[in-house]
Protein backbone atom coordinates (compact mmCIF):
# COMPACT_ATOMS: atom_id res chain seq x y z
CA UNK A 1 -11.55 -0.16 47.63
CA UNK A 2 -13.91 -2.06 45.41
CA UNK A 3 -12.18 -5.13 43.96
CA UNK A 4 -13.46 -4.48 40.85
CA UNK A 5 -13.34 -1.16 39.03
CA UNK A 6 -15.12 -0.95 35.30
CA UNK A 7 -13.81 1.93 32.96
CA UNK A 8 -15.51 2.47 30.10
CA UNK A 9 -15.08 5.03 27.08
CA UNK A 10 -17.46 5.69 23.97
CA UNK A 11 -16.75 5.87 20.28
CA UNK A 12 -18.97 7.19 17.20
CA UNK A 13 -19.72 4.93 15.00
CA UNK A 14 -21.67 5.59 12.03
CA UNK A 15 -23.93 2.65 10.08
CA UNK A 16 -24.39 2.22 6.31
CA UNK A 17 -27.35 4.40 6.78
CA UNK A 18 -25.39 7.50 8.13
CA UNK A 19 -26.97 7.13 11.54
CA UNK A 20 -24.76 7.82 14.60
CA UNK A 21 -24.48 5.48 17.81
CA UNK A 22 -22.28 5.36 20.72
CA UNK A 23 -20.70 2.27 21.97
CA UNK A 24 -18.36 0.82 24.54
CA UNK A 25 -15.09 -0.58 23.47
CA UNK A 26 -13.63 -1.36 26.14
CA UNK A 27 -13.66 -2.34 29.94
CA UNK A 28 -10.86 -3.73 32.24
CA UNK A 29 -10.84 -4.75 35.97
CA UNK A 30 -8.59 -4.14 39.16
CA UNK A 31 -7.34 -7.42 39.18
CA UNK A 32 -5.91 -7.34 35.77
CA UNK A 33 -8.25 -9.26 33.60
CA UNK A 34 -9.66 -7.78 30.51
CA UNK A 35 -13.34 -7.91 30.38
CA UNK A 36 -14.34 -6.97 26.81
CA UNK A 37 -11.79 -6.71 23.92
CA UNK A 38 -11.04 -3.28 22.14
CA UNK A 39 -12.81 -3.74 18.20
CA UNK A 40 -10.89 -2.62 14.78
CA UNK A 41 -10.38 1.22 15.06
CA UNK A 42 -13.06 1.61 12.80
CA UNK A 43 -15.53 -1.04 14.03
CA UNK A 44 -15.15 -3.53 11.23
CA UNK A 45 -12.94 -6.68 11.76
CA UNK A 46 -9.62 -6.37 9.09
CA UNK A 47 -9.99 -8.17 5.91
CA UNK A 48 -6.50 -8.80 5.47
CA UNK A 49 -4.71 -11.32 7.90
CA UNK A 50 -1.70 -9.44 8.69
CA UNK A 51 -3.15 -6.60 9.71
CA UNK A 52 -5.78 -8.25 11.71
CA UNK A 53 -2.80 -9.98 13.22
CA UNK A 54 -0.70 -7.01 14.03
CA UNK A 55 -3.64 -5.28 15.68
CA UNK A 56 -5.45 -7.40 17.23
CA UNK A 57 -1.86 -7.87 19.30
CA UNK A 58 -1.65 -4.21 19.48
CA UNK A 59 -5.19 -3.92 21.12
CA UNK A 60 -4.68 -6.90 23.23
CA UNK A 61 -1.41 -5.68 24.70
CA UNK A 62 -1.98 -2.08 25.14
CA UNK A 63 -5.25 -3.75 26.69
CA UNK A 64 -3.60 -6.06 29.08
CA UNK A 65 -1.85 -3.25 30.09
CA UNK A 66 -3.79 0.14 30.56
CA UNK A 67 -6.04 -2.64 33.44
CA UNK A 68 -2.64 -2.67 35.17
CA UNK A 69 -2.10 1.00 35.64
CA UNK A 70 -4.92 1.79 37.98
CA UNK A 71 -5.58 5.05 36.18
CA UNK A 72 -8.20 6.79 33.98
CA UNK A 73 -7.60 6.01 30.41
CA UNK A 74 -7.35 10.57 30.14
CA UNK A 75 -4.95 10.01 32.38
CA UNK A 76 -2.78 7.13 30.69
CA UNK A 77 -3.56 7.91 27.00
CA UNK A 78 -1.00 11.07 26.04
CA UNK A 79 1.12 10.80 29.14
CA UNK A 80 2.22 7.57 29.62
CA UNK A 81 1.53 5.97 25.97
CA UNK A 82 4.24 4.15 25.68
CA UNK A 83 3.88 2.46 28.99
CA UNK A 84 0.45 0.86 26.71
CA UNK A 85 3.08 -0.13 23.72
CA UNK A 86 6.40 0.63 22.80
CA UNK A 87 8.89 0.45 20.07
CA UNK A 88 10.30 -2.75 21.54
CA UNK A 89 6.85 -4.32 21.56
CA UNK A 90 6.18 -3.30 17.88
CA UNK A 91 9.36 -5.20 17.36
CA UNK A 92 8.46 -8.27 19.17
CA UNK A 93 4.91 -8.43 16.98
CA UNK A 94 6.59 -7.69 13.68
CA UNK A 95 9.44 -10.57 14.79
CA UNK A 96 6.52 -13.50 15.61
CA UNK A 97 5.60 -13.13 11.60
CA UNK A 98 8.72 -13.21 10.44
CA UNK A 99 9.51 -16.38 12.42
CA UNK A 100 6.32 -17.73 11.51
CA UNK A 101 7.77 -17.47 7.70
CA UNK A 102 5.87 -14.61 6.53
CA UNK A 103 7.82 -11.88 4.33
CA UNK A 104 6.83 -8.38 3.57
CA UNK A 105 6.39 -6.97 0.21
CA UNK A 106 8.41 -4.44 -0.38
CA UNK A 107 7.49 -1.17 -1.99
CA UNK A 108 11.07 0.63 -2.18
CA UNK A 109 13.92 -1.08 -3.08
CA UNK A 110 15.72 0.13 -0.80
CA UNK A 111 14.03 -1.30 1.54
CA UNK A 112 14.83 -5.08 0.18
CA UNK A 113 18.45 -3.70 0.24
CA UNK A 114 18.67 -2.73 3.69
CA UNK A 115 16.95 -5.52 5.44
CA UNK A 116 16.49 -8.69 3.13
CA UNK A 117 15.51 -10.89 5.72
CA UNK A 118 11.88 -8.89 6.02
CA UNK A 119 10.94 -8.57 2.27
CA UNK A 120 9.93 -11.43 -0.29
CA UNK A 121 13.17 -11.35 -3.21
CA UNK A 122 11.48 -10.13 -6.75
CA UNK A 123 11.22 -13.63 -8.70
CA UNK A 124 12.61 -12.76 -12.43
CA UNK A 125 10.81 -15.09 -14.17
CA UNK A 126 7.56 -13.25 -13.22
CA UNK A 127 8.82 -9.66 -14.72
CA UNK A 128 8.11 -10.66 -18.05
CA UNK A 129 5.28 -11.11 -20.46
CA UNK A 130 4.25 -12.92 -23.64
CA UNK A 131 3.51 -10.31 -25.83
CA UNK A 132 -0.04 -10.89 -27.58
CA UNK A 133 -0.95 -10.73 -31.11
CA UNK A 134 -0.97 -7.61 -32.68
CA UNK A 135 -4.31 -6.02 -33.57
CA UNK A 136 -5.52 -2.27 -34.49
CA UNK A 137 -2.08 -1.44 -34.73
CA UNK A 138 -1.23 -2.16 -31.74
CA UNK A 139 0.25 -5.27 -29.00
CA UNK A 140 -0.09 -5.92 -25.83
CA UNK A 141 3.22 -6.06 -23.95
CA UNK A 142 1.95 -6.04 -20.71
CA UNK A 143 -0.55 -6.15 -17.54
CA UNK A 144 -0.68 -4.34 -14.09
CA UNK A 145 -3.07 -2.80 -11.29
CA UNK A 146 -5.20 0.15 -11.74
CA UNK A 147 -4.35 3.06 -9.48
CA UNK A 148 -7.03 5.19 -9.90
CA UNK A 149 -9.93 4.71 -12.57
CA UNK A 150 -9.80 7.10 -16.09
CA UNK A 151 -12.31 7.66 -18.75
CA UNK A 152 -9.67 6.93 -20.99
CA UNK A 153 -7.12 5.15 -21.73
CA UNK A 154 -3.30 7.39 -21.89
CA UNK A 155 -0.69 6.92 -24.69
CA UNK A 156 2.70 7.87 -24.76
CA UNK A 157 6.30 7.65 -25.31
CA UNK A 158 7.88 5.93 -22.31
CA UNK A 159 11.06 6.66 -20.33
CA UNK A 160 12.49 4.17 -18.60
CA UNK A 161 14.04 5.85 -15.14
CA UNK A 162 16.05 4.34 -13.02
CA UNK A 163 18.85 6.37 -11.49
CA UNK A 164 19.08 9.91 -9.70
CA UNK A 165 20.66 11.19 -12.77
CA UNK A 166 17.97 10.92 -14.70
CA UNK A 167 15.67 13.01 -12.17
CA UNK A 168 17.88 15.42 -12.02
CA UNK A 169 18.22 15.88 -15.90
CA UNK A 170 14.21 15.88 -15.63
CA UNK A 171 14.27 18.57 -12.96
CA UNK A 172 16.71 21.04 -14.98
CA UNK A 173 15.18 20.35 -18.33
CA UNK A 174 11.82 19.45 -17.68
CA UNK A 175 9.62 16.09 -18.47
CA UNK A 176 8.74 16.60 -22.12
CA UNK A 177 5.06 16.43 -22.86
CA UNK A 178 3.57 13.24 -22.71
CA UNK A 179 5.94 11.06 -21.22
CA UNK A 180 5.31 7.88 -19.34
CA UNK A 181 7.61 6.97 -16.71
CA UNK A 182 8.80 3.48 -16.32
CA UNK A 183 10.46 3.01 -13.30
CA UNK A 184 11.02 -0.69 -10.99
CA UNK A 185 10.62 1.25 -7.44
CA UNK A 186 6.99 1.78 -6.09
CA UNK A 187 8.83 3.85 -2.85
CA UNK A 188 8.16 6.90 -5.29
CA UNK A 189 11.04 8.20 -3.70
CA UNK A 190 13.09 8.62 -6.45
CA UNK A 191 10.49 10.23 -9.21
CA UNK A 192 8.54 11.92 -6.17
CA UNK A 193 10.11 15.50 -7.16
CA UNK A 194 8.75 14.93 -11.05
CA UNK A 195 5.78 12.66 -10.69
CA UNK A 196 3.56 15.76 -11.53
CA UNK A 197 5.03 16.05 -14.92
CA UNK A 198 4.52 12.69 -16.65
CA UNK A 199 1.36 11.60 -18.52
CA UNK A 200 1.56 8.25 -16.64
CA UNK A 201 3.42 5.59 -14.97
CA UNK A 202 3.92 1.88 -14.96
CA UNK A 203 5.77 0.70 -11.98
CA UNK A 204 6.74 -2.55 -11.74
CA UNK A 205 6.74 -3.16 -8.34
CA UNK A 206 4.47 -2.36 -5.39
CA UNK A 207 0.98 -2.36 -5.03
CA UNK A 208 -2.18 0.16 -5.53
CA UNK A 209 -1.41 0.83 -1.58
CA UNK A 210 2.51 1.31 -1.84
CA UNK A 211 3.90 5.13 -1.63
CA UNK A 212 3.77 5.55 -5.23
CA UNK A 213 0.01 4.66 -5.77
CA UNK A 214 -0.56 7.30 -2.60
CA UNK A 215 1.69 9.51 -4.68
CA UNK A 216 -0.41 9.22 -7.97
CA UNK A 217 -3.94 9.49 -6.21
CA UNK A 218 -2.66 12.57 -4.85
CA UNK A 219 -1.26 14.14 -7.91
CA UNK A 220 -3.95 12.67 -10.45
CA UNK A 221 -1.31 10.72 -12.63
CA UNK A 222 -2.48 7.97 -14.38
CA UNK A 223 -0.56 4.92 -13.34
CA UNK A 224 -0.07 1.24 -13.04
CA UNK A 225 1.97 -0.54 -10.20
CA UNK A 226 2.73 -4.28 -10.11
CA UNK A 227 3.47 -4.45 -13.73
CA UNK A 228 4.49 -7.58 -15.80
CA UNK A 229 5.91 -6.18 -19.20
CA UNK A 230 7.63 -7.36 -22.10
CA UNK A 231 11.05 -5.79 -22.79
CA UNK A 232 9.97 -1.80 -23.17
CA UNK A 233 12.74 1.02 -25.10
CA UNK A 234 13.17 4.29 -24.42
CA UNK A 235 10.76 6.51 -26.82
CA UNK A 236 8.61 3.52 -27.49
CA UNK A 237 4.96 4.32 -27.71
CA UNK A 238 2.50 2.83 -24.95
CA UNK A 239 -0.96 2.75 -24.39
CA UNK A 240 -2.75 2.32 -20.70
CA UNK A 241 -5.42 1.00 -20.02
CA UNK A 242 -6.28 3.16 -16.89
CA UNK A 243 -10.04 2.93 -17.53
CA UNK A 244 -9.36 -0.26 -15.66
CA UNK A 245 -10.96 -0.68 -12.59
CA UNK A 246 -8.66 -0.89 -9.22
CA UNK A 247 -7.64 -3.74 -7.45
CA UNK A 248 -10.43 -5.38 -5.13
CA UNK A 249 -9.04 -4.43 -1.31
CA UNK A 250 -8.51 -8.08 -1.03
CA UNK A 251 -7.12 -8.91 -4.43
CA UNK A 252 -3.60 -9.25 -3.23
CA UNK A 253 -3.94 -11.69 -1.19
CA UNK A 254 -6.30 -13.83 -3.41
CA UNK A 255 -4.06 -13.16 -6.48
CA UNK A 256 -6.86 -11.64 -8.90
CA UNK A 257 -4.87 -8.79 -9.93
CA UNK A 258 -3.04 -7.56 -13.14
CA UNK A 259 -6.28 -6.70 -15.52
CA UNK A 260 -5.03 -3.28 -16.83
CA UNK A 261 -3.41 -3.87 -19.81
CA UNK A 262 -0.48 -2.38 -21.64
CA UNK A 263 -0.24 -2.29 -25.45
CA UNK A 264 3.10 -0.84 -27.62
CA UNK A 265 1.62 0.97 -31.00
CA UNK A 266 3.53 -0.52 -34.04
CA UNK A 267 5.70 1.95 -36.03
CA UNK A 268 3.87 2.88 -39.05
CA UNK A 269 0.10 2.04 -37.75
């Protein structure tokens, strides 16, 4: 037997210019040594640390261990997949970043509810805005992220939604025309069954990436997550500004978010 066996597989990969090329992405060794590192899935390095953290142990591990097997990859991939990775080891990975101090953002409250150690706690001081001056008949109350991009801006009465109750009421009677939904959970589990009947949203959690903002692409509904208001009524007025652009793919970790804007209109204008 040689001592040294290289397996190789290819992957398409397309350039900025549409052309297609094949290359190898991986190769491994009898004696258990790992020759050339898998890439990202979709040959571009992560741009986001935790994710390039999580992955690159992913690759590395299921890596280590598909050189150990002594098999063809067709013959390890579907059959004995979680001899490559496992539950456990998706445990272990997620474990090292919590006990390096990183938290999670969470996009469901629930989630914050049912394991607190994992998810960064909401700071209050941050949920609220200074209201601008008033101009045009109308006053900014607000800021969040752009979901997906409008050629105009959406106005509204708001409802402020909160419980099951509510979404029931919604479902038996209908959303009236025009409403915007406030709500404080970006899991869009709760307003999931009427998100197709508001006008918009502004959620004041989450990010353009959390269930919600997957929810909204999907369903064209004009809406803002991350939000920073000032106190909001039911069957106040709203403007917003979803003519906005998104959220850079790396603005959450720099910080440069909240540039859609919310207004109130003032009774009378």
């Amino acid at each position: 037997m040689r001592a040294r066996i290289r397996r190789r597989w290819l992957t398409r990969r397309h350039d900025l210019d549409g052309s297609a090329h094949s290359e190898v992405t991986m190769s491994d060794s009898r004696d258990g040594t790992v020759a050339a590192q898998t890439p990202p899935k979709w040959g571009a390095t992560e741009m986001l640390p935790l994710p390039a953290r999580f992955n690159g142990a992913v690759r590395a591990l299921a890596a280590k261990r598909f050189a150990a097997t002594d098999a063809d990859w067709k013959d390890v991939v579907f059959d004995r997949q979680f001899d490559l990775f496992s539950l456990a080891d998706a445990r272990a990975i997620e474990q090292e970043a919590l006990d390096s101090g990183y938290r999670f953002d969470f996009s469901a409250t629930v989630s914050l509810e049912s394991e607190p150690d994992k998810y960064k706690r909401p700071e209050k001081a941050a949920s609220s805005f200074a209201e601008g001056p008033s101009a045009d008949g109308r006053r900014q109350v607000g800021v969040g992220d752009n979901v997906l991009r409008k050629a105009e801006t959406v106005t509204g009465p708001v409802a402020l939604i909160s419980t099951t109750e509510q979404v029931m009421g919604f479902l038996a009677d209908g959303v009236p025309a025009g409403t915007i939904a406030v709500i404080d959970d970006s899991g869009g589990t709760l307003t999931a069954p009427i998100i197709e009947g508001f006008a918009g949203v502004i959620c004041l959690g989450g990010s353009v990436r959390s269930h919600l903002g997957i929810l909204a692409r999907e369903y064209d509904v004009p809406t803002l997550m991350n939000c920073t208001i000032d106190t909001l009524r039911d069957g106040d007025v709203v403007e917003i500004e979803v003519t906005a652009a998104p959220p850079a793919a790396d603005a959450y970790e720099t910080g440069d978010t909240g540039h859609a804007r919310i207004w109130i209109l003032e009774k009378g204008a």
